[in-house]
C-alpha atoms as a PDB file:
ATOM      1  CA  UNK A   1      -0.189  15.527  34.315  1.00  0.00           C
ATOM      2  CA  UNK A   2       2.369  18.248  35.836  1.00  0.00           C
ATOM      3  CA  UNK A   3       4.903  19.226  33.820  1.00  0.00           C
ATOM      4  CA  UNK A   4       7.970  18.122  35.709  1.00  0.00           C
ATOM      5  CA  UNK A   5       7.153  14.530  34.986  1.00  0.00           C
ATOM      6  CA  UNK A   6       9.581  13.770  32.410  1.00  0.00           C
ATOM      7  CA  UNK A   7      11.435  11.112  30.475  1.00  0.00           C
ATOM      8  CA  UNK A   8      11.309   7.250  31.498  1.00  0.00           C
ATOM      9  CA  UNK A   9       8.332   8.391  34.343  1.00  0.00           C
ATOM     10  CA  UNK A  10       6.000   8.504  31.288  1.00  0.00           C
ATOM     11  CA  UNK A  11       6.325   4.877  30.255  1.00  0.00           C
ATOM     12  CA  UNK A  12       4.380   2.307  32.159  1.00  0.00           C
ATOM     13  CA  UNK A  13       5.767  -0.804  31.482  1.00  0.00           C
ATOM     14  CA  UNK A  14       3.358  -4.297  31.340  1.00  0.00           C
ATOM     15  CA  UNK A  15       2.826  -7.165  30.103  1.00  0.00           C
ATOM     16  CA  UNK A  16       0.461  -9.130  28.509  1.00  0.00           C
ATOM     17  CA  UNK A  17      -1.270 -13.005  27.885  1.00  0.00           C
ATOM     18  CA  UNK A  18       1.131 -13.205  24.259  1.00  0.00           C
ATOM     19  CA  UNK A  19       3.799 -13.091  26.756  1.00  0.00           C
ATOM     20  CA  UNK A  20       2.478 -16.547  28.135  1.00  0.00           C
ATOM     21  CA  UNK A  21       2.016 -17.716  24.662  1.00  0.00           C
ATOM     22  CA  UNK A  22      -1.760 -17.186  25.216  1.00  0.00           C
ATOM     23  CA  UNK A  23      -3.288 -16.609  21.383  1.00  0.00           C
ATOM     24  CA  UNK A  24      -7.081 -17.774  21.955  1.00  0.00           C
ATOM     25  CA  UNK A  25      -9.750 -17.795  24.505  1.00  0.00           C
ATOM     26  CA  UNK A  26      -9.275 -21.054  25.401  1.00  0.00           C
ATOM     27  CA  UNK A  27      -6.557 -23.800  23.864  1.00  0.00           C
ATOM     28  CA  UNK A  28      -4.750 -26.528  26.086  1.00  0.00           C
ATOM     29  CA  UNK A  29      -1.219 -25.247  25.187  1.00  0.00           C
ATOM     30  CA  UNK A  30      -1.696 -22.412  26.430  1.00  0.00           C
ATOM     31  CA  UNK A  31      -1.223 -21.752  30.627  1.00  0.00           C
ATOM     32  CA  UNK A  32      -4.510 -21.393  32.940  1.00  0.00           C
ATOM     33  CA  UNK A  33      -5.434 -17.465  33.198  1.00  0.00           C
ATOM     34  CA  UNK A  34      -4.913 -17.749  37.080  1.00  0.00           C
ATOM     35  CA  UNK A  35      -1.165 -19.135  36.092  1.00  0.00           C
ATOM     36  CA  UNK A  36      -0.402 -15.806  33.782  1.00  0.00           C
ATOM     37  CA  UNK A  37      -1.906 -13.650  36.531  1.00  0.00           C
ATOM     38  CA  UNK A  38       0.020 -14.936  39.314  1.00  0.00           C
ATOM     39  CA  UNK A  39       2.629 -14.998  37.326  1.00  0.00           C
ATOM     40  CA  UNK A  40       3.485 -11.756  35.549  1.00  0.00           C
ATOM     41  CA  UNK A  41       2.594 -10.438  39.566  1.00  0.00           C
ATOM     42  CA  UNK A  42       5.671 -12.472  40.400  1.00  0.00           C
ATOM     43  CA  UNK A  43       7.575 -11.230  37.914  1.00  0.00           C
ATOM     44  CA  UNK A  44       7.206  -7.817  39.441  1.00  0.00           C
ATOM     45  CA  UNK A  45       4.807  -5.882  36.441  1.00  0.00           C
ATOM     46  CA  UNK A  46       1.845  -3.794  37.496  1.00  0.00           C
ATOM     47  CA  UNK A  47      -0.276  -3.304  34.221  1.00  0.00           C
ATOM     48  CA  UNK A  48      -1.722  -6.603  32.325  1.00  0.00           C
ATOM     49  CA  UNK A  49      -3.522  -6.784  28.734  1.00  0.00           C
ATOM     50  CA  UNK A  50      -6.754  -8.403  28.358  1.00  0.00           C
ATOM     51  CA  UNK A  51      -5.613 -10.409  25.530  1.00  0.00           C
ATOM     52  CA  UNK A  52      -8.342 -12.420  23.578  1.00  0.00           C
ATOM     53  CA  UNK A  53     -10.963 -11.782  24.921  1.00  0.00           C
ATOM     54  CA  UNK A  54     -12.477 -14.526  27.044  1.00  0.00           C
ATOM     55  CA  UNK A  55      -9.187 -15.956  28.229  1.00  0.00           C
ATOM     56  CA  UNK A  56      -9.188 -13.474  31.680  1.00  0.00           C
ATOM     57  CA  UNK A  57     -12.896 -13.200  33.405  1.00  0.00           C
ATOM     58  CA  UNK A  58     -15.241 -11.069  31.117  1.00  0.00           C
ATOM     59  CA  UNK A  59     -17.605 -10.525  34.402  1.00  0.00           C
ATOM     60  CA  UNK A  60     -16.255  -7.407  35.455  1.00  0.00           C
ATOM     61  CA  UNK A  61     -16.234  -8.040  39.268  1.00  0.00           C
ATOM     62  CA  UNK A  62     -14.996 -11.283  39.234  1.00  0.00           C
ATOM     63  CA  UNK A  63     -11.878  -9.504  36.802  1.00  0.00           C
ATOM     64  CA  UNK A  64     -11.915  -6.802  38.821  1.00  0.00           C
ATOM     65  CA  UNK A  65     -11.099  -8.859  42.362  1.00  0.00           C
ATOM     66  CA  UNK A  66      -8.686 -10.961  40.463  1.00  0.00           C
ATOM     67  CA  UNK A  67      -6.665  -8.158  39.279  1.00  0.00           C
ATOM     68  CA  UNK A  68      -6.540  -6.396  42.566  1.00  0.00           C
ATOM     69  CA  UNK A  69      -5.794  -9.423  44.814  1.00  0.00           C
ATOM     70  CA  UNK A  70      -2.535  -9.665  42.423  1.00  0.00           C
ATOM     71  CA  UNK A  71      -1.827  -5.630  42.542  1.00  0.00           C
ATOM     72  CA  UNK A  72      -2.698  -5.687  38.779  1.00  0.00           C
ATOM     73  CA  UNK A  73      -4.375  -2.980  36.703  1.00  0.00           C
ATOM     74  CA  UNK A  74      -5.957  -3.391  33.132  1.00  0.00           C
ATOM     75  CA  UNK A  75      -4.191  -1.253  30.495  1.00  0.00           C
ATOM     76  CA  UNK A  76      -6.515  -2.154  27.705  1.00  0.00           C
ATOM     77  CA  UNK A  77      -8.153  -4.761  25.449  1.00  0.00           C
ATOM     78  CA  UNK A  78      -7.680  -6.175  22.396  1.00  0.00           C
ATOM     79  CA  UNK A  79      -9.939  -6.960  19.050  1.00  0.00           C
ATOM     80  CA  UNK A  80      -9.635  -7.478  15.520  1.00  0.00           C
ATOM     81  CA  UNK A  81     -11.098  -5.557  13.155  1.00  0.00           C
ATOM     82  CA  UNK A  82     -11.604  -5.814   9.073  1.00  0.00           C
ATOM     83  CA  UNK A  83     -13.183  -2.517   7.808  1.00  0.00           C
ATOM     84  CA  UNK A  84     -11.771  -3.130   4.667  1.00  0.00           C
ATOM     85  CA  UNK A  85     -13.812  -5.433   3.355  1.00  0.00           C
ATOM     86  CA  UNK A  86     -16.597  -2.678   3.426  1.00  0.00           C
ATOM     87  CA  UNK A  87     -20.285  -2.489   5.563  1.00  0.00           C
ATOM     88  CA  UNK A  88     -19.142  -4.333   8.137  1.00  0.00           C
ATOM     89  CA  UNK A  89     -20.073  -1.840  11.269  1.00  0.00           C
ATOM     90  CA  UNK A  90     -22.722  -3.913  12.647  1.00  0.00           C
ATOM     91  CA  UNK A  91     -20.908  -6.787  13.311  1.00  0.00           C
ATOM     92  CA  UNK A  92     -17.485  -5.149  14.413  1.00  0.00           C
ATOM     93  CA  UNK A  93     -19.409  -3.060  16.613  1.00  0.00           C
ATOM     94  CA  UNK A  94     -20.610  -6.023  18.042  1.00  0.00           C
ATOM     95  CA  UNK A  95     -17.240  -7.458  18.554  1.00  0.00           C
ATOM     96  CA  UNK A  96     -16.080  -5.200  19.613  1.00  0.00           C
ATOM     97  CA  UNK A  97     -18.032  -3.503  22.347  1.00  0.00           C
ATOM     98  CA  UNK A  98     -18.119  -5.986  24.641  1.00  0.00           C
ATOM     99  CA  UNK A  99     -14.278  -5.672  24.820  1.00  0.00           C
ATOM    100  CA  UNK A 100     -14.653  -1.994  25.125  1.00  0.00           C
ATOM    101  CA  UNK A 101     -17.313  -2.506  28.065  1.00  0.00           C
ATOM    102  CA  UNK A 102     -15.042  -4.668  29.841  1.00  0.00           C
ATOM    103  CA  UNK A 103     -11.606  -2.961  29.200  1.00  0.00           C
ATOM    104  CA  UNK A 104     -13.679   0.412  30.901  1.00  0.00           C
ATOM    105  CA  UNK A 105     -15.279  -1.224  34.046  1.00  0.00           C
ATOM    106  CA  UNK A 106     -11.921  -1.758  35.233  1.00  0.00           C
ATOM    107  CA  UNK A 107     -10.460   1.885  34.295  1.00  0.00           C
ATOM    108  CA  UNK A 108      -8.753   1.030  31.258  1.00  0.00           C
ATOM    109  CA  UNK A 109      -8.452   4.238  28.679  1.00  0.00           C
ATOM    110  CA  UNK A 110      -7.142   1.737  25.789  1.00  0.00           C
ATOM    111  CA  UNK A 111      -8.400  -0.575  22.822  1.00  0.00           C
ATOM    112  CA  UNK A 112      -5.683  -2.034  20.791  1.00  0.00           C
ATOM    113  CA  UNK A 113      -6.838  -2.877  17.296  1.00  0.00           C
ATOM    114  CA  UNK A 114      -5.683  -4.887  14.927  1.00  0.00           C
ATOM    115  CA  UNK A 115      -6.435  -5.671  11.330  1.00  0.00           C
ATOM    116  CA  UNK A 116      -7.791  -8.819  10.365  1.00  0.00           C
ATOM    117  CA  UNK A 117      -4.429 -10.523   8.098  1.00  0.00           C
ATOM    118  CA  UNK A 118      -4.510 -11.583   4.697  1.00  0.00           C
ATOM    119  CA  UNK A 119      -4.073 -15.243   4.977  1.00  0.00           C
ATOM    120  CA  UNK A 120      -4.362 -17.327   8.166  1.00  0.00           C
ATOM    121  CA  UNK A 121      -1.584 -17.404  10.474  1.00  0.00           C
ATOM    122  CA  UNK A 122      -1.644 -20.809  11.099  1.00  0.00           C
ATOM    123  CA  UNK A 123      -1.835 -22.432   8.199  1.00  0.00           C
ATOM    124  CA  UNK A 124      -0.929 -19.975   5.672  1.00  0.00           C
ATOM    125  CA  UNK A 125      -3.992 -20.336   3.714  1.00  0.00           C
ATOM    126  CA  UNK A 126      -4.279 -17.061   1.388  1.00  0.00           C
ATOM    127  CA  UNK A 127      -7.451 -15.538   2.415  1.00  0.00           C
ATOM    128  CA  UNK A 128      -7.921 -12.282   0.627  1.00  0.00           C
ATOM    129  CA  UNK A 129      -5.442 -10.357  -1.887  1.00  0.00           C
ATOM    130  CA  UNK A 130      -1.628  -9.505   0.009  1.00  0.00           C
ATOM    131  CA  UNK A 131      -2.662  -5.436  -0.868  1.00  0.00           C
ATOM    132  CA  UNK A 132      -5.645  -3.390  -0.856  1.00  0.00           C
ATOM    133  CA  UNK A 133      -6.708  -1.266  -3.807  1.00  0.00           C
ATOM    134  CA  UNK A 134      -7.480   2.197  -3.833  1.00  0.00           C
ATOM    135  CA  UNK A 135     -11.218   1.506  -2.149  1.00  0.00           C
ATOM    136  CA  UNK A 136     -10.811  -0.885   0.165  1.00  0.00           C
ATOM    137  CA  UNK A 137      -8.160   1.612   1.700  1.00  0.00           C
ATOM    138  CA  UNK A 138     -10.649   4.194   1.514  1.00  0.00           C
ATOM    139  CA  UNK A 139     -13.445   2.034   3.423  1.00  0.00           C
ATOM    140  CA  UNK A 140     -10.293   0.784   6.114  1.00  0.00           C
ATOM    141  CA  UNK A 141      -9.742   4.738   7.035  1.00  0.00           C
ATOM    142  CA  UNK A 142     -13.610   5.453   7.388  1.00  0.00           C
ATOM    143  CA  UNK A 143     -14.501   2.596   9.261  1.00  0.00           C
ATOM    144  CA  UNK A 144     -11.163   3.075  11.786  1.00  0.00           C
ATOM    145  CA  UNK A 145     -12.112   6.901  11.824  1.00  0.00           C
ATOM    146  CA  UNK A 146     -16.014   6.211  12.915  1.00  0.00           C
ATOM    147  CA  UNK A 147     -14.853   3.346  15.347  1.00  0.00           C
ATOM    148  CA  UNK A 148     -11.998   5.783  17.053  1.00  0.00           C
ATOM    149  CA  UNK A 149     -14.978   7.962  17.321  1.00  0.00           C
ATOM    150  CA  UNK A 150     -17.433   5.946  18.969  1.00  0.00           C
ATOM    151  CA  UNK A 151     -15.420   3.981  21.167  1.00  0.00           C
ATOM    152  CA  UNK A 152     -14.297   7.234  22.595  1.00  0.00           C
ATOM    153  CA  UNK A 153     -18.021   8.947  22.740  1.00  0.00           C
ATOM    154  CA  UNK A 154     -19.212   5.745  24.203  1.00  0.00           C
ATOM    155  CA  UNK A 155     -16.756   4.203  26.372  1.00  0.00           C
ATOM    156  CA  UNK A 156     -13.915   6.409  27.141  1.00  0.00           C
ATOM    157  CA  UNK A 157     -11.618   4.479  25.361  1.00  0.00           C
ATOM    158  CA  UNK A 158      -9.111   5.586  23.094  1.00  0.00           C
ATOM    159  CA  UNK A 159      -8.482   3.264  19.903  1.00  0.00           C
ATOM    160  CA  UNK A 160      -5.153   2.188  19.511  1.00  0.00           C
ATOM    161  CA  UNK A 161      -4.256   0.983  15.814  1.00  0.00           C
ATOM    162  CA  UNK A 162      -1.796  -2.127  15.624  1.00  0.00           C
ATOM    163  CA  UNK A 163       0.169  -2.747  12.318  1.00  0.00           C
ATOM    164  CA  UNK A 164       0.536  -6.014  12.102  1.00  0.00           C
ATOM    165  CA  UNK A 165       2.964  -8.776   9.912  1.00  0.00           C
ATOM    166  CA  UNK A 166       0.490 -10.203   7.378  1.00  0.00           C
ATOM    167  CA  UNK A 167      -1.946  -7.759   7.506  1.00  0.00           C
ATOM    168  CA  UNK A 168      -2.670  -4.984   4.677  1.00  0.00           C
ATOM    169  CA  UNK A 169      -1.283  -2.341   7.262  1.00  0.00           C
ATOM    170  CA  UNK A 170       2.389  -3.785   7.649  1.00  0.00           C
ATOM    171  CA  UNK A 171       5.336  -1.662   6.210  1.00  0.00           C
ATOM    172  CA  UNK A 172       6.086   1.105   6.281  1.00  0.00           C
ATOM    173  CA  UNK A 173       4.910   2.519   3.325  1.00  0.00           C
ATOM    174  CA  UNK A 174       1.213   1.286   4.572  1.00  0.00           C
ATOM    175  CA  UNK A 175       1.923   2.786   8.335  1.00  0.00           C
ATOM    176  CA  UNK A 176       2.347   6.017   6.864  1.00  0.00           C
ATOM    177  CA  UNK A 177      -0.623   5.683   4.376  1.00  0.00           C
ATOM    178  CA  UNK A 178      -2.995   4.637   6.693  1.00  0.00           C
ATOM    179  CA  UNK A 179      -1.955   7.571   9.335  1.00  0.00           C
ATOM    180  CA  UNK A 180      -2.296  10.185   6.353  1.00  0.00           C
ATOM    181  CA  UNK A 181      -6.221   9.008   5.580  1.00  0.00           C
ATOM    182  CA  UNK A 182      -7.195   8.864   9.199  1.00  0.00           C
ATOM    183  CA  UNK A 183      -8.538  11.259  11.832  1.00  0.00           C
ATOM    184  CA  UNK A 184      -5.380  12.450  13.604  1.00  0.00           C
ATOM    185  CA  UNK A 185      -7.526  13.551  16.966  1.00  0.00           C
ATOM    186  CA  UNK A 186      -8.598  10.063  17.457  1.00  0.00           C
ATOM    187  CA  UNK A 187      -6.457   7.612  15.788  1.00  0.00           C
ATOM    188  CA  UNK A 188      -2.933   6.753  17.229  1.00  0.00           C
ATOM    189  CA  UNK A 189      -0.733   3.784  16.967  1.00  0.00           C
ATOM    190  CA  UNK A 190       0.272   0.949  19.090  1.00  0.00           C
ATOM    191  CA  UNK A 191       3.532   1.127  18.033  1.00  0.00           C
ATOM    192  CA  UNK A 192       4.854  -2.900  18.306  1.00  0.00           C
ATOM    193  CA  UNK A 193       8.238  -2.404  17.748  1.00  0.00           C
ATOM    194  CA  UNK A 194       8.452  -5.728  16.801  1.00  0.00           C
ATOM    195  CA  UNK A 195       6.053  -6.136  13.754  1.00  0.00           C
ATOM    196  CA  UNK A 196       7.534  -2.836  12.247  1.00  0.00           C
ATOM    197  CA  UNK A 197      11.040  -4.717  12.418  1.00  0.00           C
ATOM    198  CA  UNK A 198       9.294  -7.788  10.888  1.00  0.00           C
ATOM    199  CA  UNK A 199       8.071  -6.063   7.945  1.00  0.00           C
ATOM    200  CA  UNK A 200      10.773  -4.012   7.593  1.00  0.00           C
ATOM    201  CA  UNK A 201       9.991  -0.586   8.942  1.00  0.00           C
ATOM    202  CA  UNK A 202      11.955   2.091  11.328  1.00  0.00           C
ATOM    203  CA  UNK A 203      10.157   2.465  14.616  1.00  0.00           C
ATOM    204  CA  UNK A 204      12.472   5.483  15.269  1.00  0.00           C
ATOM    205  CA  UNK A 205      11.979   7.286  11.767  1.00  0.00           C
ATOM    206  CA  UNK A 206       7.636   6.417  12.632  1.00  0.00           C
ATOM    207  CA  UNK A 207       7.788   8.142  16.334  1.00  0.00           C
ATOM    208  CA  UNK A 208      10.091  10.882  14.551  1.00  0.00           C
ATOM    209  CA  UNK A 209       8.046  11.916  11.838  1.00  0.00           C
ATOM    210  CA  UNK A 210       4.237  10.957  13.620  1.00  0.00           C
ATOM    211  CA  UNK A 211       5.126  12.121  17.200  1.00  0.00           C
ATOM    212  CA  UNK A 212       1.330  12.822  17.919  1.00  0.00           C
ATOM    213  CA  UNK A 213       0.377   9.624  16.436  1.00  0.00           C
ATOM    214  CA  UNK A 214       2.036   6.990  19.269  1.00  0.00           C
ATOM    215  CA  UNK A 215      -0.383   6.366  22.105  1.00  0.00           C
ATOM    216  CA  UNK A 216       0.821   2.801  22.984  1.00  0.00           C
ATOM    217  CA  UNK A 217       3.529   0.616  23.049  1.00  0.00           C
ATOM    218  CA  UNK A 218       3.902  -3.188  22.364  1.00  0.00           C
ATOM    219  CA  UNK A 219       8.230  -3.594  23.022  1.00  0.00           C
ATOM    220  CA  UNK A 220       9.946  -7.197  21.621  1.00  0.00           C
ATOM    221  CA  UNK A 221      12.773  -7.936  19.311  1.00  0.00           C
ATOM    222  CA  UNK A 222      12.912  -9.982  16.496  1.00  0.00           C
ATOM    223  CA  UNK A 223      16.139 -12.314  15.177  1.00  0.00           C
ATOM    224  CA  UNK A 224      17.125 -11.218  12.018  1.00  0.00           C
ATOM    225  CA  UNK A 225      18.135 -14.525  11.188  1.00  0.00           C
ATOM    226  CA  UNK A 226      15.445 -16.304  11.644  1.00  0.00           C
ATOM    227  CA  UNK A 227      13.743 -13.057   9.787  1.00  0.00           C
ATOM    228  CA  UNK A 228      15.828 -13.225   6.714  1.00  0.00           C
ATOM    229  CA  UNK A 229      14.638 -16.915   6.784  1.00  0.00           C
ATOM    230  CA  UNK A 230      11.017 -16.233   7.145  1.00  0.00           C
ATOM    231  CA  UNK A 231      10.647 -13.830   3.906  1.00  0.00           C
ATOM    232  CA  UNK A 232      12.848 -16.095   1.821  1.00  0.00           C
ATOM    233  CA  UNK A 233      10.487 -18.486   2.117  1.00  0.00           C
ATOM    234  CA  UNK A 234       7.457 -16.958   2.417  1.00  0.00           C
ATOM    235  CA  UNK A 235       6.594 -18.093   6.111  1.00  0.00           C
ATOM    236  CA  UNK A 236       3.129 -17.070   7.729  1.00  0.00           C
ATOM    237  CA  UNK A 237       3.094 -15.704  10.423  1.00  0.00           C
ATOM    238  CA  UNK A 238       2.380 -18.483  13.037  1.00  0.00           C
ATOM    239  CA  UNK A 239       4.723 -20.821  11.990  1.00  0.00           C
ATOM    240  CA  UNK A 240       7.293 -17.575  12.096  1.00  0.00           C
ATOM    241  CA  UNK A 241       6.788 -17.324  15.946  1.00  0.00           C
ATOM    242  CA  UNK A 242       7.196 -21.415  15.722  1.00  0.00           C
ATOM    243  CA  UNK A 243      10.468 -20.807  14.419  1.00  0.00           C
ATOM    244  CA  UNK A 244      11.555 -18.130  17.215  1.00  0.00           C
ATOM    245  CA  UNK A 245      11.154 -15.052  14.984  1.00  0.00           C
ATOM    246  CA  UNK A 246      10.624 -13.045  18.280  1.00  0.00           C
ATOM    247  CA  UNK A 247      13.273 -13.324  20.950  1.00  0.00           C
ATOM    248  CA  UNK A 248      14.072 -12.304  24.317  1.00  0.00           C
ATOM    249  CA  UNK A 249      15.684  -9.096  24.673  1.00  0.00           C
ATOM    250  CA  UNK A 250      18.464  -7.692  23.773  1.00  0.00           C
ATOM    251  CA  UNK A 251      18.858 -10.672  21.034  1.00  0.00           C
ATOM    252  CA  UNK A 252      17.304  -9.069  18.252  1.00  0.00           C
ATOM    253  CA  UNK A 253      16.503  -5.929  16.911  1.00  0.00           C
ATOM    254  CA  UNK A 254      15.297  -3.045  16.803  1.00  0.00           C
ATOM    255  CA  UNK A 255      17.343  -1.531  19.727  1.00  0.00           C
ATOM    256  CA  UNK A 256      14.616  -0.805  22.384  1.00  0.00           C
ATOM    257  CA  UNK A 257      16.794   1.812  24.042  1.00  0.00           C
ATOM    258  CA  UNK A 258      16.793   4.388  21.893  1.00  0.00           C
ATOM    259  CA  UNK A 259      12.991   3.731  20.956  1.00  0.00           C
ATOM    260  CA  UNK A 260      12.249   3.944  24.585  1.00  0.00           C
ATOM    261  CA  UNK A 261      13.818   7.342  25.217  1.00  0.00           C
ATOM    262  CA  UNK A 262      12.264   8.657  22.132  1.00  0.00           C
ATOM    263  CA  UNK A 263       8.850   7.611  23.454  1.00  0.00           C
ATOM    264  CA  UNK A 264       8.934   8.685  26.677  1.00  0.00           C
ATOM    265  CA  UNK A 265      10.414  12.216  25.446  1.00  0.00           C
ATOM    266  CA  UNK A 266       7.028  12.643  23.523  1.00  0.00           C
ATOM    267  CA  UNK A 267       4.296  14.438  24.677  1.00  0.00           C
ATOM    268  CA  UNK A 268       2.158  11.577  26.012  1.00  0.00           C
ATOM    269  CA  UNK A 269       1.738   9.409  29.540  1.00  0.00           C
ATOM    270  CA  UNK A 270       1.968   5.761  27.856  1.00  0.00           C
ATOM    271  CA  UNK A 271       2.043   2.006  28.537  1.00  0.00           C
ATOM    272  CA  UNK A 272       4.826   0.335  27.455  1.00  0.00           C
ATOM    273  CA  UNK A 273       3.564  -3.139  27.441  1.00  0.00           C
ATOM    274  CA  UNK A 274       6.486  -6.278  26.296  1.00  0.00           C
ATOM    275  CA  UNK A 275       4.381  -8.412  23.846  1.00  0.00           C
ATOM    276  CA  UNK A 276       6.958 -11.401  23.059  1.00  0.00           C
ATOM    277  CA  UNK A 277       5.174 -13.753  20.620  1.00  0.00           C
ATOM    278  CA  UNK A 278       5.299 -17.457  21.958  1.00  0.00           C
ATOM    279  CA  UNK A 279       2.987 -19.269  21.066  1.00  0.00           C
ATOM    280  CA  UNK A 280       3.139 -22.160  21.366  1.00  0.00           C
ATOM    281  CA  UNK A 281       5.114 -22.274  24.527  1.00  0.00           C
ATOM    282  CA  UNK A 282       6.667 -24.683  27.372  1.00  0.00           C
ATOM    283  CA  UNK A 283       4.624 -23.372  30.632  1.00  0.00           C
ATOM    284  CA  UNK A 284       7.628 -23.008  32.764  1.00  0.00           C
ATOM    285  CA  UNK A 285       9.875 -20.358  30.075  1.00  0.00           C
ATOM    286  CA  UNK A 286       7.866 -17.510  30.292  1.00  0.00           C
ATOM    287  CA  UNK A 287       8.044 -16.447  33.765  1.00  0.00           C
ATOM    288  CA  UNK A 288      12.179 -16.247  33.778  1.00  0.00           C
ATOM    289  CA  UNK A 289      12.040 -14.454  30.447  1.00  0.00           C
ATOM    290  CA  UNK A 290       9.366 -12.130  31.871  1.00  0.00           C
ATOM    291  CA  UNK A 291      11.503 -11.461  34.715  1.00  0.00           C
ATOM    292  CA  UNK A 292      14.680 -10.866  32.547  1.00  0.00           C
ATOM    293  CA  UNK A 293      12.779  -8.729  30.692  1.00  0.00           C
ATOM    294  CA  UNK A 294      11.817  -6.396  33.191  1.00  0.00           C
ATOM    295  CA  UNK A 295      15.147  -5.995  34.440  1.00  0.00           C
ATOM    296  CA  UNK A 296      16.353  -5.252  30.798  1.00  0.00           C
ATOM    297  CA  UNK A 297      14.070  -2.645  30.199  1.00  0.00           C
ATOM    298  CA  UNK A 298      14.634  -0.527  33.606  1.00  0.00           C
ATOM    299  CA  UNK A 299      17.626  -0.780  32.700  1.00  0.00           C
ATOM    300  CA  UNK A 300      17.075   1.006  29.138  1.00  0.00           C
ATOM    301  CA  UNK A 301      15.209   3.666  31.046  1.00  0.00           C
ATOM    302  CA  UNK A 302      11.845   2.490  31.110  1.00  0.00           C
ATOM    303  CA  UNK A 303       9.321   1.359  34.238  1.00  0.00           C
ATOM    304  CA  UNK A 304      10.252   4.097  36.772  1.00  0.00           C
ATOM    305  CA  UNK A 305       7.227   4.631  38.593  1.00  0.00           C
ATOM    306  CA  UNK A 306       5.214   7.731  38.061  1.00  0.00           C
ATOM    307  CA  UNK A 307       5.603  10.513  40.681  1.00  0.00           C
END
């Protein structure tokens, strides 16, 4: 990239299928894939998510011709991953690469993972211990470290780590932690503004102190009311987004301005991709938000189109 491409021109801004309250491959509450394509065309983005994977094509020419008769472009995919938990390479590998595979045939340079939470989102069932001890951090950094590695060697694809609300990387005590033990050439953050909010965290201090550890960008807002709610009772993390924990912007917080001039001032061309939890959701809201959304965010700075 030439050097007189500056500010806002770095941040392209998308969307993706959490935006449509789309959570699972398939689930009846959650709009047809042809409806969220048409529709985040309409609302006038470029760059789309794969989100879980099966709900968009997985043949890569039938993705491919869908994408292009809407003027979309893949920005990257999306997996879980639990290295913590210990030898578990073969089967995240196999998870995981098919994702990869996909997100590359149609020129994505992206894989946005998250790690597997502690209890189950749904129905808060506690499923593991809320923290990790000192070896199943050690085994979380080696696995993330050898899959950043081989995704890149293999695919092209550059791994993009998600903290995430009920997961063991959440504040932001455990953000910084987990970027200390891993590989800075190969592991970078999707920075979701909102999840650092949600558990707490300063998105500015993170892109201040790590600036060569954002690669990605997941932008929403949550209400602090319905926040202050949530940890007073202990709410998981479905049920949260029930609530409306995640709003429209500008109704919550963290202020995306200054976060999005503080991206695009680093030293990176990015995706800025608006990731408002909604699940589940009333087919006809998200297309209005979407398009307020846009509008929002231009007007913060972000979206100009790169020259």
């Amino acid at each position: 990239m030439s050097n007189d491409i500056t500010g806002s021109h770095r941040l392209r801004v998308g969307s993706a299928p959490d935006s449509w309250g789309v959570w699972f491959p398939e689930d009846d509450r959650q709009p047809p894939w042809r409806r969220f394509l048409d529709e985040v065309a309409e609302a006038g983005y470029e760059w789309v998510e794969l989100g879980p994977y099966g709900y968009l094509p997985t043949d890569p020419k039938q993705l491919h011709d869908e994408l292009g008769q809407r003027g979309l472009k893949l920005s990257a995919g999306t997996c879980f991953t639990a290295f913590h938990q210990g030898d578990v390479w073969d089967s995240t590998w196999e998870h995981v690469s098919p994702i990869a595979s996909l997100a590359a045939s149609q020129g994505a340079q992206h894989l946005v993972v998250i790690p597997e939470m502690w209890r189950n989102p749904a129905t808060g069932e506690q499923l593991e211990a809320r923290t990790l001890d000192d070896g199943s951090w050690k085994s979380l950094g080696t696995g993330i470290d050898r899959l950043a590695k081989a995704l890149y060697e293999e695919y092209g694809i550059r791994m993009r780590f998600h903290p995430h609300a009920d997961s063991h990387v959440d504040d932001q005590a455990h953000v910084e932690r987990f970027l200390e033990m891993t590989d800075p050439e190969h592991v970078t953050l999707c920075l979701d503004t909102g999840h650092i909010s949600y558990c707490g965290g300063d998105n500015l201090s993170l892109i201040a102190k790590y600036p060569g550890r954002i690669g990605y960008l997941h932008l929403k807002q949550v209400d602090p009311e319905v926040l202050k709610g949530v940890h007073d009772e202990d709410v998981p993390f479905g049920p949260a987004v029930g609530r409306g924990v995640m709003v429209e912007p500008p109704a919550g917080v963290p202020d995306l301005e200054p976060i999005i001039k503080a991206s695009a001032d680093l030293d990176a061309d990015m995706f800025a991709i608006v990731e408002q939890d909604l699940y589940p959701v009333d087919f006809d809201a998200p297309l209005p938000i979407a398009r307020r959304t846009k509008q929002y965010l231009t007007s913060c700075g972000a979206g100009v189109p790169l020259r």
